[in-house]
Protein backbone atom coordinates (compact mmCIF):
# COMPACT_ATOMS: atom_id res chain seq x y z
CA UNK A 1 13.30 3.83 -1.68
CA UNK A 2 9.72 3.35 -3.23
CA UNK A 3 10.04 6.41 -4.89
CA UNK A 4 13.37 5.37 -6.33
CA UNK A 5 12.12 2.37 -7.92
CA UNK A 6 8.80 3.99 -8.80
CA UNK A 7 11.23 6.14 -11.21
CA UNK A 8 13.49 3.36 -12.23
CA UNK A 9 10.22 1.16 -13.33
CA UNK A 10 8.74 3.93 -15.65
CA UNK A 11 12.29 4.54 -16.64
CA UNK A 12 13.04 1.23 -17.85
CA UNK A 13 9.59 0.53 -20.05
CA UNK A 14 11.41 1.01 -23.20
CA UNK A 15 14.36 -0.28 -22.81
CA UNK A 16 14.92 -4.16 -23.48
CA UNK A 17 18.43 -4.51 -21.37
CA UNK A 18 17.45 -2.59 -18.56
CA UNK A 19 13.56 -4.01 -18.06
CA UNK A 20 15.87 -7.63 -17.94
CA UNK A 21 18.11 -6.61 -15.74
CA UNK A 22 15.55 -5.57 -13.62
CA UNK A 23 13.37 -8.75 -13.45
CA UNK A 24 16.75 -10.65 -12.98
CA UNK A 25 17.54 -8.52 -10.06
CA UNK A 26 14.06 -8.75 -8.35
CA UNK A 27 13.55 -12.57 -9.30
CA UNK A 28 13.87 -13.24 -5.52
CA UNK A 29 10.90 -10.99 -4.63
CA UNK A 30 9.06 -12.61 -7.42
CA UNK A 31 10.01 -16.41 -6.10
CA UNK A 32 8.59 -14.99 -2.41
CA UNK A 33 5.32 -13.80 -3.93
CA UNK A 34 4.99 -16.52 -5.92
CA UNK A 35 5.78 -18.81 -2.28
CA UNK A 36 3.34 -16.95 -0.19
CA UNK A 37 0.74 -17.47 -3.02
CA UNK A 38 0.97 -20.98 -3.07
CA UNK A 39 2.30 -21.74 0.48
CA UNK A 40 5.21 -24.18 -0.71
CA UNK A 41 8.94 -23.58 -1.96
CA UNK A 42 9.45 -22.83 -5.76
CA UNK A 43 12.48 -23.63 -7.71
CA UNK A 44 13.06 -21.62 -10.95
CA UNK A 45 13.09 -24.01 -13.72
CA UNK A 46 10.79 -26.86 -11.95
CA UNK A 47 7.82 -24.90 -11.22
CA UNK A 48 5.58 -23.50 -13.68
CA UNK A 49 4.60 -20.99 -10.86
CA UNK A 50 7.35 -19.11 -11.29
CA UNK A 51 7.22 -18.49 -14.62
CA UNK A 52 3.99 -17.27 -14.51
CA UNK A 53 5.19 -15.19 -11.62
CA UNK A 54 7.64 -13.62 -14.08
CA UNK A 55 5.67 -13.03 -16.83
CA UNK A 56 2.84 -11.22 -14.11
CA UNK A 57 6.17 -9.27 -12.91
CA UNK A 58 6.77 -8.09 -16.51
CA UNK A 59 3.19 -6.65 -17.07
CA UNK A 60 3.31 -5.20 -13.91
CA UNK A 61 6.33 -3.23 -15.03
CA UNK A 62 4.42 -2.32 -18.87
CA UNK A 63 1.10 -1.45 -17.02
CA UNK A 64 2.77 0.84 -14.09
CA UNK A 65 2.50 4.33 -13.58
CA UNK A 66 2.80 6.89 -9.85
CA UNK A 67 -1.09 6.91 -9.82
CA UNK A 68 -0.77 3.07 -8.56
CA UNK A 69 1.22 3.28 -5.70
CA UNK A 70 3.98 1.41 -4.47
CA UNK A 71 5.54 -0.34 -7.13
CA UNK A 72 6.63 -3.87 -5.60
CA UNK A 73 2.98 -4.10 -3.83
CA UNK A 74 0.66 -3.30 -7.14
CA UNK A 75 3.51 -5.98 -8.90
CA UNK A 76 3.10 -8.27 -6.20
CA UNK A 77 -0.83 -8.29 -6.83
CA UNK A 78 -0.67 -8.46 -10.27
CA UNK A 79 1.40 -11.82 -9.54
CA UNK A 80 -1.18 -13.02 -7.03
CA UNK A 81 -3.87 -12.53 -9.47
CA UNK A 82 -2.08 -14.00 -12.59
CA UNK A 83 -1.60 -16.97 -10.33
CA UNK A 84 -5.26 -17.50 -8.88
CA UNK A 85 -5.86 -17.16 -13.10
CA UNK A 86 -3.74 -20.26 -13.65
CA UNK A 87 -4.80 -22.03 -11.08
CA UNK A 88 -9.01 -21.73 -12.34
CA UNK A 89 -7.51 -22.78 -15.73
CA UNK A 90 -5.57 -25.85 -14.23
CA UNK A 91 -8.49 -27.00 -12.02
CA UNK A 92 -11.59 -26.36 -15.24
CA UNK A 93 -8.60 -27.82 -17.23
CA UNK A 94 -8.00 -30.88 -14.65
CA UNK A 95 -11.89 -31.20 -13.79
CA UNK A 96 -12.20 -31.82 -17.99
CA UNK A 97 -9.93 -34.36 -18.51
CA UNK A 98 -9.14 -36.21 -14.99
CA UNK A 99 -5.73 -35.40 -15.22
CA UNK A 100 -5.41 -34.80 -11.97
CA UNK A 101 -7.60 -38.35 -11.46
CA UNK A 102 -5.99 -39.70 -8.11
CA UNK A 103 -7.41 -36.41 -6.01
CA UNK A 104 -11.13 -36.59 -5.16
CA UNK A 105 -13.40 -33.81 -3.99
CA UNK A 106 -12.15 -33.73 -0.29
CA UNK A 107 -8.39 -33.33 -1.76
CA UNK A 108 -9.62 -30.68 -4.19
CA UNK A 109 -11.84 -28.55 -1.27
CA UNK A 110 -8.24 -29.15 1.41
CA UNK A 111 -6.24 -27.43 -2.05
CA UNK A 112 -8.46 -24.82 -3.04
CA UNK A 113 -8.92 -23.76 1.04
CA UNK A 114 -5.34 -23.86 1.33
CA UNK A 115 -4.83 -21.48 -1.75
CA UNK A 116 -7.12 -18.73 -0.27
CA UNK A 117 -5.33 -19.42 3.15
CA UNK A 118 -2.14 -18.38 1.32
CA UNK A 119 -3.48 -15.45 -0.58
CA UNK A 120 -5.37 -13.95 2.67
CA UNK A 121 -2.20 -15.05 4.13
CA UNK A 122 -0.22 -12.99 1.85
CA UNK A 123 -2.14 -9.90 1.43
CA UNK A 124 -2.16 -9.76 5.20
CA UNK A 125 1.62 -9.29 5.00
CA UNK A 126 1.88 -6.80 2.09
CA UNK A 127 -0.65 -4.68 3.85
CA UNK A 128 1.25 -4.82 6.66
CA UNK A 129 4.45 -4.10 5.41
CA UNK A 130 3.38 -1.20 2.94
CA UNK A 131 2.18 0.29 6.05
CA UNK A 132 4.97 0.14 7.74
CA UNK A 133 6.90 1.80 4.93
CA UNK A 134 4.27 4.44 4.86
CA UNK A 135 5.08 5.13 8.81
CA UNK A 136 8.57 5.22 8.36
CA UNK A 137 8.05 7.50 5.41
CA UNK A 138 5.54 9.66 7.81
CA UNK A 139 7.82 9.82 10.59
CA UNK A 140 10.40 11.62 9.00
CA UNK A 141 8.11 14.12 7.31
CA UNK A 142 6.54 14.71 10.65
CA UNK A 143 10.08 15.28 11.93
CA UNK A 144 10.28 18.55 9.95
CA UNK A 145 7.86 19.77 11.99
CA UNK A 146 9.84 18.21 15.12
CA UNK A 147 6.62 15.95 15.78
CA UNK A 148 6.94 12.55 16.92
CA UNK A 149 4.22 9.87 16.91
CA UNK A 150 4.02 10.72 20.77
CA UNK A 151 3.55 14.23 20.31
CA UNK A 152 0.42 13.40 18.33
CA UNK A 153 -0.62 10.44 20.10
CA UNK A 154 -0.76 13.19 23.29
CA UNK A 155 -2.53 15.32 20.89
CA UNK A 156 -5.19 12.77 19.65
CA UNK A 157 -8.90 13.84 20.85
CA UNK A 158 -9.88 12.07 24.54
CA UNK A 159 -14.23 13.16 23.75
CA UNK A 160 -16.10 12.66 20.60
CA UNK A 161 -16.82 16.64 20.15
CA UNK A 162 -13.47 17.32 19.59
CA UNK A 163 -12.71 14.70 17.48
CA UNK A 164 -15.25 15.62 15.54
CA UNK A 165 -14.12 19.16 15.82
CA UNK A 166 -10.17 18.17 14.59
CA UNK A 167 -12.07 16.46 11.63
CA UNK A 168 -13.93 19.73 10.20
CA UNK A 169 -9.99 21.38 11.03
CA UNK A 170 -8.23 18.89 9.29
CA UNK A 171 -10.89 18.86 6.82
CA UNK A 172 -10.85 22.67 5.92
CA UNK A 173 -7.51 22.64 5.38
CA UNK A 174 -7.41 19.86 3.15
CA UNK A 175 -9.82 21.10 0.85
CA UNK A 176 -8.86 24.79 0.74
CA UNK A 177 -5.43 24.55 -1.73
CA UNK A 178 -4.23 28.03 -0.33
CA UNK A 179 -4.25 27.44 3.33
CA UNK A 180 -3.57 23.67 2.39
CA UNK A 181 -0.45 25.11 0.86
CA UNK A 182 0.79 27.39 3.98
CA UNK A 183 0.96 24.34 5.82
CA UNK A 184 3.09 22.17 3.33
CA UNK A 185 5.14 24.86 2.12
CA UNK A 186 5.76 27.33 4.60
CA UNK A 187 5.59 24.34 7.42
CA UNK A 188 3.43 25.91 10.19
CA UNK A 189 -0.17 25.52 10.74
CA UNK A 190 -2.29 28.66 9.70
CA UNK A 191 -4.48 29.45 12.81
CA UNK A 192 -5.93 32.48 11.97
CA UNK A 193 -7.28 31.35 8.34
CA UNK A 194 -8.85 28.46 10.16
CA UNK A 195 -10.34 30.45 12.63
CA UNK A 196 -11.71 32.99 10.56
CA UNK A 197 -12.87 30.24 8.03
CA UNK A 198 -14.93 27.99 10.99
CA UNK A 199 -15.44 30.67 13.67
CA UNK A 200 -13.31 29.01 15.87
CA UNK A 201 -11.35 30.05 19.37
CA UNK A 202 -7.77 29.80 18.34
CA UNK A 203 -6.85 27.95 21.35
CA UNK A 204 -9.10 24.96 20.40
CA UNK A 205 -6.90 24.56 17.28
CA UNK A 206 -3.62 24.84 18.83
CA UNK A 207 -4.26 22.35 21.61
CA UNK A 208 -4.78 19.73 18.82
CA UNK A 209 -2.04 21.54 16.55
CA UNK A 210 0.07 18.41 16.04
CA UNK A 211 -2.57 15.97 16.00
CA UNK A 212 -4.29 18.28 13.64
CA UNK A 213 -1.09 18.61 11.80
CA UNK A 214 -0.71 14.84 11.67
CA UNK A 215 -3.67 14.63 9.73
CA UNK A 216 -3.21 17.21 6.83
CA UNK A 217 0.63 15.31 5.93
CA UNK A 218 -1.54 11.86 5.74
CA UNK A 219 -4.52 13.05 3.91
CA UNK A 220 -2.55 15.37 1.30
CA UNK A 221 0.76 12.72 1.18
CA UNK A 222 1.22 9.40 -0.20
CA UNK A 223 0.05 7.32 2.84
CA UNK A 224 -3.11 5.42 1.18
CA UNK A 225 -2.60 2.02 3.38
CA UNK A 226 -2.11 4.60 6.41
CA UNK A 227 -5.09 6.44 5.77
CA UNK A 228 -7.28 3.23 5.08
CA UNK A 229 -6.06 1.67 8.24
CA UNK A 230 -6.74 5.41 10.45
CA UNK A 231 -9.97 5.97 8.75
CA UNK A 232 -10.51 8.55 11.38
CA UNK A 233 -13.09 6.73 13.24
């Protein structure tokens, strides 16, 4: 599904009818951005919010490419950012001229607090759910290999030695493109190149094999919130 839009978004860039049939068909995302940034309901046409929300949506589309991910979570910060933007203008602006004259300091300190509630708020929930996309996404690679998140949870190191040890495995594999490759490609975990590479007893690597596994897909595969959250502490 990311992938899918991913392609649609880059294919769209240059072409007018498409690009606004796209931000018509997504303006419900944009209106639930746009409410998680400011905490309240919107209402196209009545809220300026929301038209800066669809303007952010719009440069998030011109300024996209693969290299930034998932397309609906780099659009939805793009919005987030556009709107903490307006709302430094509207409070220098409103500051200036007293337009906003009936809301003293405590008022202004009880908004602006509320604002970053919402945005921590909000990128809370994107994190969260671009990680869960990323699991779904990893769970059915891993099931090529007829791995389940049990198998590896089983697999995952009990003693800091050999966690340390499935780290310089995972590690060497990663950064070596050939045996790297034997992995992906030929789907089965090269023992003997390891081995001969760290001077290893086979059986230490095949005790961790799915764990071990596990690691390579997320490290070499598009799971950035996965691997941020795993850290591999």
């Amino acid at each position: 599904m990311d992938k899918a839009i991913a392609l649609r978004v880059i294919s769209i860039k240059d072409d007018p009818d498409q690009l606004n049939s796209f931000i018509e068909e997504y303006k419900p995302f944009i209106a639930s951005c746009v409410q998680k940034s400011t905490g309240r309901y919107v209402e196209y046409g009545r809220d300026d919010e929301l038209s800066i929300g669809l303007m952010a949506f719009h440069e998030a589309i011109n300024g996209y490419d693969r290299n930034k991910g998932n397309f609906l979570a780099f659009s939805s910060q793009i919005i987030r950012r556009r709107l903490v933007d307006y709302y430094r203008k509207q409070k220098k602006y409103s500051n200036e001229t007293s337009i906003e004259g009936s809301l003293n300091t405590e008022d202004h300190e009880e908004y602006d607090l509320s604002m970053r509630e919402a945005i921590d708020e909000y990128d809370r929930l994107e994190l969260e759910r671009a990680r869960r996309i990323e699991l779904e996404e990893l769970k059915k690679e891993l099931a090529y290999w007829e791995i389940s998140f049990s198998d590896v949870a089983q697999a995952s190191p009990k003693q800091e030695g050999t966690r340390k040890l499935y780290q310089k495995i995972i590690q060497c594999i990663v950064s070596d493109k050939s045996v790297a490759d034997i992995l992906l490609k030929k789907r089965y975990l090269p023992v003997a190149k390891v081995c001969e590479k760290l001077r290893i007893n086979r059986k230490k690597i095949e005790r961790g094999r799915n764990y071990i596994i596990a690691g390579v897909v997320i490290m070499l595969g598009e799971y950035e919130f996965i691997r941020d959250f795993i850290n591999w502490r």
